[in-house]
C-alpha atoms as a PDB file:
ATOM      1  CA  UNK A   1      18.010 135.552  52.156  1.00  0.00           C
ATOM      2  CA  UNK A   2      20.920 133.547  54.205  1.00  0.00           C
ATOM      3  CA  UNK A   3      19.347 130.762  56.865  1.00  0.00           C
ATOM      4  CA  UNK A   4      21.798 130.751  60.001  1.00  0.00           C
ATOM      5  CA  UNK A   5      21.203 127.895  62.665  1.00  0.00           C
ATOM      6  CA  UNK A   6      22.084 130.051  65.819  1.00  0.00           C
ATOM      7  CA  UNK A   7      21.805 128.958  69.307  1.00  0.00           C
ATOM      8  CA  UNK A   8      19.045 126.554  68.485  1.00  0.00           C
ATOM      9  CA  UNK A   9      17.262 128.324  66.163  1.00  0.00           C
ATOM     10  CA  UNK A  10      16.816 128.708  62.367  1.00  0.00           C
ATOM     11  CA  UNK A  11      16.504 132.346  61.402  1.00  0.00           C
ATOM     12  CA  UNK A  12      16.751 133.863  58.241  1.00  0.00           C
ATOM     13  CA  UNK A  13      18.943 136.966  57.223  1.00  0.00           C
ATOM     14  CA  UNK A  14      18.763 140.005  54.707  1.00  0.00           C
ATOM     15  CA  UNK A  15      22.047 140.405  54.280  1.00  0.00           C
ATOM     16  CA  UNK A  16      24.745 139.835  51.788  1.00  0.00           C
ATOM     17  CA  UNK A  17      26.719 136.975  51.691  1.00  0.00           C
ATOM     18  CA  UNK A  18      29.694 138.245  52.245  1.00  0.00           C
ATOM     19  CA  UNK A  19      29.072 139.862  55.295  1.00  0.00           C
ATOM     20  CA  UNK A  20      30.681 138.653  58.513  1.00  0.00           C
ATOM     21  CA  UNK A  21      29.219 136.647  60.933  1.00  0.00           C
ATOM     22  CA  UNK A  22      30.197 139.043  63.604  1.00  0.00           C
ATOM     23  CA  UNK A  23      27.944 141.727  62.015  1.00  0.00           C
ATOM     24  CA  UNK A  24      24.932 139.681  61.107  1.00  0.00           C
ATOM     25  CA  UNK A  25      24.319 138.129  64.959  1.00  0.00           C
ATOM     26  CA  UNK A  26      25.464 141.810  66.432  1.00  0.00           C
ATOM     27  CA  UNK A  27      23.184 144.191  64.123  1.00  0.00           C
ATOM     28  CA  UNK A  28      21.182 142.162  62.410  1.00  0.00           C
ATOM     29  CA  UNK A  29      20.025 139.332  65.106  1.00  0.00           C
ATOM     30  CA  UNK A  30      20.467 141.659  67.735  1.00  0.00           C
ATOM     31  CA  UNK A  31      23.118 139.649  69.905  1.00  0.00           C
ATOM     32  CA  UNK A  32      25.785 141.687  71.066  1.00  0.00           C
ATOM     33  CA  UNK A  33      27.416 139.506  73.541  1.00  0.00           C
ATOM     34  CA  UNK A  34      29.622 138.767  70.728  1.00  0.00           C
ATOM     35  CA  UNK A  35      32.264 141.559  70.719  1.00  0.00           C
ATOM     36  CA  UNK A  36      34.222 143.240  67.833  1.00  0.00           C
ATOM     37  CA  UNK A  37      37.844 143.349  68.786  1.00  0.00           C
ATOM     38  CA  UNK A  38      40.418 144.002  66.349  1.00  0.00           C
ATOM     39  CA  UNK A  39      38.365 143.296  62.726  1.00  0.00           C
ATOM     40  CA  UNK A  40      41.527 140.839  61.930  1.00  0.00           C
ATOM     41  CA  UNK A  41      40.957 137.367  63.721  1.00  0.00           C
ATOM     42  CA  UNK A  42      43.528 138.247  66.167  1.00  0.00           C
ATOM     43  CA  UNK A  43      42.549 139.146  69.627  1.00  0.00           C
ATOM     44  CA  UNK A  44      39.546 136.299  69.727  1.00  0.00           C
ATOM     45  CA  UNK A  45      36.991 138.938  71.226  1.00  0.00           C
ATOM     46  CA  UNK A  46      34.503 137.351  68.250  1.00  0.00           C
ATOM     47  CA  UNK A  47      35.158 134.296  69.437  1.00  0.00           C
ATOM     48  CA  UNK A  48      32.139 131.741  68.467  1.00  0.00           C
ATOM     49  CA  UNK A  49      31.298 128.089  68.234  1.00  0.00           C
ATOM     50  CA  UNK A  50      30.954 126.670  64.407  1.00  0.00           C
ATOM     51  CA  UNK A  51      29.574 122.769  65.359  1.00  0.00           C
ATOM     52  CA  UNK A  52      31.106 123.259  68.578  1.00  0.00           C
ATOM     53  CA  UNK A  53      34.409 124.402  66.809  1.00  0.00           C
ATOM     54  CA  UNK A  54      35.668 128.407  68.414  1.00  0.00           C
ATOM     55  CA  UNK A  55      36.177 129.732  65.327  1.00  0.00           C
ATOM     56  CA  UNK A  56      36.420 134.321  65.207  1.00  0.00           C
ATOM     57  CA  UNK A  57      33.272 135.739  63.918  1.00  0.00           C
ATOM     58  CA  UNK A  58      35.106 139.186  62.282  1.00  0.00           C
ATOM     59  CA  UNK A  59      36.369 137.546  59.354  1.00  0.00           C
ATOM     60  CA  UNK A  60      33.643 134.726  58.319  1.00  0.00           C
ATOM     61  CA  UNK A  61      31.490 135.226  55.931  1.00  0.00           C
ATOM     62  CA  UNK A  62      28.068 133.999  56.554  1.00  0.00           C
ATOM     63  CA  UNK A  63      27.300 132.885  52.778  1.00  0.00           C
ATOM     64  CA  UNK A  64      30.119 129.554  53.978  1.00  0.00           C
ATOM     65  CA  UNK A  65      27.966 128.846  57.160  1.00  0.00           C
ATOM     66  CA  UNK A  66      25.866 126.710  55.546  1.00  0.00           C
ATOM     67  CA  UNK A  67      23.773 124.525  57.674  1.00  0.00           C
ATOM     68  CA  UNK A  68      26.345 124.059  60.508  1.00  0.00           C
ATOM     69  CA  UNK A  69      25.938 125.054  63.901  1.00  0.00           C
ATOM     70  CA  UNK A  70      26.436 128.832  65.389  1.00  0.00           C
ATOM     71  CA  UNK A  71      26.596 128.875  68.993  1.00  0.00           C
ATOM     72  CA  UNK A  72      26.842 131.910  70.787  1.00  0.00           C
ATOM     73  CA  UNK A  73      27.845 133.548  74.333  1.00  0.00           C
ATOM     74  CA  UNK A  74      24.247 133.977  75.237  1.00  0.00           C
ATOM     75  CA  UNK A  75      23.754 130.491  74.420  1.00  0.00           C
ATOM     76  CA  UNK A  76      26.959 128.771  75.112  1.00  0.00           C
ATOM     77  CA  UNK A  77      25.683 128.270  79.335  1.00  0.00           C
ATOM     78  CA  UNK A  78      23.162 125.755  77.793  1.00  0.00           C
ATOM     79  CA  UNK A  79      26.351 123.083  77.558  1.00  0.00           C
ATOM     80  CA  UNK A  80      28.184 121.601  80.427  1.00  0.00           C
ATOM     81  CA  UNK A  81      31.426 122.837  78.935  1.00  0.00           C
ATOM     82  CA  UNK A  82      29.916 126.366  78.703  1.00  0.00           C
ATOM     83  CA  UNK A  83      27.657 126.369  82.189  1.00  0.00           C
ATOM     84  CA  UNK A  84      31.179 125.397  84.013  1.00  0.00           C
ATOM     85  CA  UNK A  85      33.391 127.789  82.673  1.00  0.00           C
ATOM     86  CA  UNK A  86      30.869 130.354  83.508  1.00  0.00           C
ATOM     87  CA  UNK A  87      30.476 129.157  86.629  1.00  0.00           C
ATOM     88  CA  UNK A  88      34.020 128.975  87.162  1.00  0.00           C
ATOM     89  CA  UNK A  89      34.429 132.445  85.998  1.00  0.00           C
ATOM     90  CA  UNK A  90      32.436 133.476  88.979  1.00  0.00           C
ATOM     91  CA  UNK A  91      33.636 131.368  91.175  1.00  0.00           C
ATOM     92  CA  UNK A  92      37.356 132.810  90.655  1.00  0.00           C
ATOM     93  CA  UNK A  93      36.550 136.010  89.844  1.00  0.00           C
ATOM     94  CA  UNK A  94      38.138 135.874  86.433  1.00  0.00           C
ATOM     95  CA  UNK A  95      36.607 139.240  85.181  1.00  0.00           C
ATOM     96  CA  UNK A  96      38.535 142.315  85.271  1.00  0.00           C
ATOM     97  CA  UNK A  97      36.521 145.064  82.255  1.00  0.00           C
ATOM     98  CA  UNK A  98      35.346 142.043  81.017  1.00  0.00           C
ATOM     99  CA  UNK A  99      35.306 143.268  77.353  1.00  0.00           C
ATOM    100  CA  UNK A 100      37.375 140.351  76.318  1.00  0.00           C
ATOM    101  CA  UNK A 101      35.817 137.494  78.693  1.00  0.00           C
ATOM    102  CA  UNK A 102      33.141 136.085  75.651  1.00  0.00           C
ATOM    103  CA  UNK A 103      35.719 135.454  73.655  1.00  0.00           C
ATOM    104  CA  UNK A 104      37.661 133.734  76.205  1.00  0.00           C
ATOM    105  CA  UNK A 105      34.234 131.571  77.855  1.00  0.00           C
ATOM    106  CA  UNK A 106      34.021 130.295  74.072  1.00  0.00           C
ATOM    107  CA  UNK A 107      37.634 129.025  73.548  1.00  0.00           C
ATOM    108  CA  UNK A 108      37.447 127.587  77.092  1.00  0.00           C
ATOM    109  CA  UNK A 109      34.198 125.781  76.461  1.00  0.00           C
ATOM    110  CA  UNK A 110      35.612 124.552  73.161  1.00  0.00           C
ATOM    111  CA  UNK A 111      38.698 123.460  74.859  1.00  0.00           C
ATOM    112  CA  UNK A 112      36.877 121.287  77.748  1.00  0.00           C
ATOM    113  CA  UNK A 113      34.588 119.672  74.912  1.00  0.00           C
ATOM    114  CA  UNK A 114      37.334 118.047  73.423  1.00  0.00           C
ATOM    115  CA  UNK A 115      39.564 118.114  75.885  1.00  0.00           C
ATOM    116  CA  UNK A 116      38.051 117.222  79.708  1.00  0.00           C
ATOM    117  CA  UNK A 117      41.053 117.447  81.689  1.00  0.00           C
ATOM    118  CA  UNK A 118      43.651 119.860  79.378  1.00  0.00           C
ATOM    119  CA  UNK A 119      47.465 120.300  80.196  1.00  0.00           C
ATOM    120  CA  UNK A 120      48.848 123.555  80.618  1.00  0.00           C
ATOM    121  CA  UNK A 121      50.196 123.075  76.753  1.00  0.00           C
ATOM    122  CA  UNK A 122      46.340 122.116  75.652  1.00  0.00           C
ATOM    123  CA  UNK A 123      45.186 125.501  77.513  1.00  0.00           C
ATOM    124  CA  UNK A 124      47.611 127.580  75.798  1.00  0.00           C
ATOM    125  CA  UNK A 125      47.364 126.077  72.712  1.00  0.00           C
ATOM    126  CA  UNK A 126      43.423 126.689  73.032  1.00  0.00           C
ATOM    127  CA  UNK A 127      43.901 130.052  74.320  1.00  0.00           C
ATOM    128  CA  UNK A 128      46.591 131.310  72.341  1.00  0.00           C
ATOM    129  CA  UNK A 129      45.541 134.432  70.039  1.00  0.00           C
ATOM    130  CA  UNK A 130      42.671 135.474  72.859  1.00  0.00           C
ATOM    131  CA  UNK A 131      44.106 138.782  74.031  1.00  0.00           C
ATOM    132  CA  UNK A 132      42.716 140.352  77.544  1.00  0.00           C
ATOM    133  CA  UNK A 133      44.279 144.397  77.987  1.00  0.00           C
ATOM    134  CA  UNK A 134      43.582 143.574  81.646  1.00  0.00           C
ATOM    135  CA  UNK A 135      45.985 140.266  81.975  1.00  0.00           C
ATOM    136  CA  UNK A 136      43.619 137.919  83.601  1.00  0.00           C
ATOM    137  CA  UNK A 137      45.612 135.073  81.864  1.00  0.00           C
ATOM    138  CA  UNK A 138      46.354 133.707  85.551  1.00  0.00           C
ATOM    139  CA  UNK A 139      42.799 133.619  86.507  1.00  0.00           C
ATOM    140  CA  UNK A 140      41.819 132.392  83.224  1.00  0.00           C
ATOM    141  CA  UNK A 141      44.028 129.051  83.491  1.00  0.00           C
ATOM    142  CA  UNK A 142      42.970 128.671  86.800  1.00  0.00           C
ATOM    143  CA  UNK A 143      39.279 129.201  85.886  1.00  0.00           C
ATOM    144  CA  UNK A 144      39.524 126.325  83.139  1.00  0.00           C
ATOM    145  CA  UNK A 145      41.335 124.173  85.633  1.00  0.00           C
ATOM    146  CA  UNK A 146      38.437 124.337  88.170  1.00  0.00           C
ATOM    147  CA  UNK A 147      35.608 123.994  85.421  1.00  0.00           C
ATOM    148  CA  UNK A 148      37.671 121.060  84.317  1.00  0.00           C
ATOM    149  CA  UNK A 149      37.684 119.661  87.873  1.00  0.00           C
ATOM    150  CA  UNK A 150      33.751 120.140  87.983  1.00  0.00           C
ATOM    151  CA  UNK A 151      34.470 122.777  91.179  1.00  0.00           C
END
């Protein structure tokens, strides 16, 4: 049995240690805001917070969790980071399929809890390796730029 502290809660897993943290919140704790992407870190679609940290699900192995922090899309609203990107998100109409937007709510959040009031160079460096098909990059910068702005 692995203990994972996600959103909030303790809950204990079946599973092998080795096993991705993608997998165990999608099929095992049933959370499947969390999207599987590319299975390689690369396009951030995974994209979760370790102690507040956006860090890609795919390729972590949940036996190195350890007690730290898993924060999820379905909880991520509970923050002020995360509650104004989403609400920025709507705001702007950011969304296009949306199959990517998760992934990019969690880097922004990250971004704006370390970084209130980022630079164009602190957004892309946040940003960088999230991949949307759709190319909502435009709305995306100008979605973290109004959450930062509390809009």
């Amino acid at each position: 049995m692995i203990t994972l502290h996600v959103n909030g809660s303790e809950r204990s897993l079946d599973a092998p240690a080795e096993m991705p943290l993608l997998w165990a919140l999608r099929d095992v704790l049933g959370l499947t805001g969390t999207k599987f992407g590319c299975g390689i870190a690369q396009c951030g679609a995974c994209t979760v917070h370790l102690d507040g940290a956006a860090v890609r699900s795919c390729q972590l192995p949940i036996g190195v969790i350890g007690a730290r922090q898993v924060t999820t899309i379905e909880a991520v609203g509970e923050t002020p980071q995360g509650r104004s990107i989403q609400q920025a998100w709507l705001d702007l109409e950011v969304v296009q399929c949306g199959y990517c937007q998760p992934g990019q709510v969690m880097s922004a959040a990250a971004l704006l809890s370390h970084s209130p009031s980022p630079s164009d160079a602190d957004i892309d460096a946040a940003m960088a390796g999230n991949l949307c098909r759709c190319g909502t990059y435009v709305r995306i910068r100008e979605g973290i730029k109004h959450a930062a702005r509390g809009a």
